[in-house]
Protein backbone atom coordinates (compact mmCIF):
# COMPACT_ATOMS: atom_id res chain seq x y z
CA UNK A 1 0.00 0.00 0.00
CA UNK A 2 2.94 2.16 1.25
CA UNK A 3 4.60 1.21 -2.46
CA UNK A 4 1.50 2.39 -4.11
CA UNK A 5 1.17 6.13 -2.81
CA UNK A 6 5.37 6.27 -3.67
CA UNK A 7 4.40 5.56 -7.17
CA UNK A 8 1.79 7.47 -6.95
CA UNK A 9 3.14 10.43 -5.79
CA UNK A 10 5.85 10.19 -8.22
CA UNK A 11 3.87 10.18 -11.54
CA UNK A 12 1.71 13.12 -9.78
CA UNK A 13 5.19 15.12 -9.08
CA UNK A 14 6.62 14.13 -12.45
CA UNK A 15 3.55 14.77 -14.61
CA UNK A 16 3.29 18.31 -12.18
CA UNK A 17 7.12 18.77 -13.45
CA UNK A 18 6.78 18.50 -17.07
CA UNK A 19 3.37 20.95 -17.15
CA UNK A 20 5.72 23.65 -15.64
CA UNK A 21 8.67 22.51 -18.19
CA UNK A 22 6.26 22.77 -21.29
CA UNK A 23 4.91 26.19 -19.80
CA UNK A 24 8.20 27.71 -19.59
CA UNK A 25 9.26 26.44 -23.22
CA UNK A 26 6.43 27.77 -24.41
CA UNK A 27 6.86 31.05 -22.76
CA UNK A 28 10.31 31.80 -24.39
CA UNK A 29 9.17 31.36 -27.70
CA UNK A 30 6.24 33.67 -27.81
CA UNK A 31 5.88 36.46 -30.20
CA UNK A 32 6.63 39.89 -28.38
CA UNK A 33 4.12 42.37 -29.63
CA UNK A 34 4.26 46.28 -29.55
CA UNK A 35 1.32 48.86 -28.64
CA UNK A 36 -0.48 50.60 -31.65
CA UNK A 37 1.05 52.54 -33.78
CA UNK A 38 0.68 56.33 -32.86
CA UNK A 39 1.60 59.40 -35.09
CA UNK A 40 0.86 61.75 -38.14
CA UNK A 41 0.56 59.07 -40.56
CA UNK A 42 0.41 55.50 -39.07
CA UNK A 43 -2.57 54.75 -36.66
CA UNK A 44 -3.27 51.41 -35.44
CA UNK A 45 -1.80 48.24 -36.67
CA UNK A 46 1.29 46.37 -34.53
CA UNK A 47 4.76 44.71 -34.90
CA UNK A 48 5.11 41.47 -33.35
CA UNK A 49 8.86 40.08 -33.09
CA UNK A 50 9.65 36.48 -33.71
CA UNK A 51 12.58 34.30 -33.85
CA UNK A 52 12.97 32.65 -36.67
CA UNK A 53 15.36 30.11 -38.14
CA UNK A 54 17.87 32.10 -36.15
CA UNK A 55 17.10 35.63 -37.43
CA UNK A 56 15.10 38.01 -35.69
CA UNK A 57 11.66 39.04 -38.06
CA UNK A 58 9.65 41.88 -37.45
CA UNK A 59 5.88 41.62 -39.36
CA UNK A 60 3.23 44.13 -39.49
CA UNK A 61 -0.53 43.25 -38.21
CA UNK A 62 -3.45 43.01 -40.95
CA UNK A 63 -4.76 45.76 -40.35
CA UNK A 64 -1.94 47.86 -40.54
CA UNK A 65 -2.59 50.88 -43.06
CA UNK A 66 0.42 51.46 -45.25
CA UNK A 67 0.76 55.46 -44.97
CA UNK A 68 0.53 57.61 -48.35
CA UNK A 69 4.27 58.82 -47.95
CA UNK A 70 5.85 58.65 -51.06
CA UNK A 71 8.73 56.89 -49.35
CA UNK A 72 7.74 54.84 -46.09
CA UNK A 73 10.53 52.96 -44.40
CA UNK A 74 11.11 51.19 -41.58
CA UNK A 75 13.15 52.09 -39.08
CA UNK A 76 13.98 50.67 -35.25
CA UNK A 77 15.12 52.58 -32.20
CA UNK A 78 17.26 50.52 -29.72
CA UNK A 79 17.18 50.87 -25.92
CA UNK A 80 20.04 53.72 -25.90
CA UNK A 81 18.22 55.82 -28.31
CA UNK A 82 20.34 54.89 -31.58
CA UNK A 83 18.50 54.87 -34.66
CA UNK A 84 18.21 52.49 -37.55
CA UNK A 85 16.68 53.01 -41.20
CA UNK A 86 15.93 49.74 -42.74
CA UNK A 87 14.55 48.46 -45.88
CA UNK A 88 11.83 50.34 -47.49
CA UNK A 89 8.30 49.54 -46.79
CA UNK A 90 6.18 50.11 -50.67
CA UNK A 91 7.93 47.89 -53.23
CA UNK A 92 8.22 47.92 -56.58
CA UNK A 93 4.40 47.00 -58.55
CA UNK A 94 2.15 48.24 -55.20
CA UNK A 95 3.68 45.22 -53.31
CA UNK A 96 4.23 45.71 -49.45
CA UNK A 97 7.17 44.62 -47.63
CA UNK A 98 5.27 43.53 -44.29
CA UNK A 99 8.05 41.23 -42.77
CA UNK A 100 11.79 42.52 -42.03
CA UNK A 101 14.98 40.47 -40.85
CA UNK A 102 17.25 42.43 -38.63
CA UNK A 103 20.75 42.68 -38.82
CA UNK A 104 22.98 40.95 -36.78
CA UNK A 105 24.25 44.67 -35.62
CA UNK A 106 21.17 45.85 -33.88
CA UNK A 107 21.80 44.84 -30.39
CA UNK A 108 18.13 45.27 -28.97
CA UNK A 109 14.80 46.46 -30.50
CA UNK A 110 12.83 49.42 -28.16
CA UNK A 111 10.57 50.51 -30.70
CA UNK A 112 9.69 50.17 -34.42
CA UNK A 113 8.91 53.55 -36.58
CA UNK A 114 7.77 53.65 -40.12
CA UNK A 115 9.51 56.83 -41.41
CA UNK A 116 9.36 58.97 -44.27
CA UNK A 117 13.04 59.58 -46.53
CA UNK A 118 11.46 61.97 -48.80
CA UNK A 119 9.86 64.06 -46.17
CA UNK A 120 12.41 63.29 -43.09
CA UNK A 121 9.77 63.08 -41.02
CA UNK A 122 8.33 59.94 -38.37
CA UNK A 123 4.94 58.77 -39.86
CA UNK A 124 4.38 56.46 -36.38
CA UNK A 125 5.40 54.62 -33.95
CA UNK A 126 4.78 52.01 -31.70
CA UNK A 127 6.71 50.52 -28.75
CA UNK A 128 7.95 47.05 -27.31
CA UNK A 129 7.10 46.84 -23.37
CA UNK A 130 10.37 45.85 -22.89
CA UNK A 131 13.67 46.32 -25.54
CA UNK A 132 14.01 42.77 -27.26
CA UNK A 133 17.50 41.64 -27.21
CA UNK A 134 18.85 40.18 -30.14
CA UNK A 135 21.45 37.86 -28.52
């Protein structure tokens, strides 16, 4: 009888065990999302950051509204305030560039802005609750 609450116990402790293993896997690879865009230009829509094949991809929402700048970009803001312009947003033939692959030089993502070359000016922004590290 004694045997049989040991064994018991142990399945109970293991299966207990592997819940809070899976839970915690899970947890690291979840998709980090940012607050809605604010600004002139871009209202609404997210970024959500995923890690993928080794690379670091930010993607757009669906309903994020490409802004009528004649030369949208995007561009990321690391945790010490340095800026980075990326790859442009409109592509040739209407198409829309919604995912981009950091570089390996970015160090950690704060916030994601789409920003206008031709007019040097931030269409909108939205913000990461916490900088993503790209380590």
């Amino acid at each position: 009888m004694a045997c049989l609450r040991s064994i018991r116990s142990l399945r109970i402790t293991l299966v207990l065990a592997l819940v809070v293993l899976g839970l915690s896997v899970t947890s690291s690879f979840a998709a980090e999302v940012t607050t809605p865009f604010a600004g002139k230009a871009v209202n609404g829509g997210t970024v959500t950051h995923e890690h993928r094949a080794g690379k670091h991809v930010l993607t757009v929402s669906t309903d994020f509204q490409v802004p009528g700048s004649p030369d949208p970009h995007w561009q990321v803001v690391d945790s010490k305030g340095t800026i980075y312009l990326l790859d442009r947003l409109k592509l040739k033939d209407d198409k829309i560039n919604r995912s981009i692959t950091l570089p390996a030089y970015i160090s950690d993502v704060a916030r994601v802005q789409m920003w206008c070359s031709w007019a040097e000016v931030v269409l909108g922004e939205a913000s990461f609750a916490q900088p993503i590290a790209m380590k």
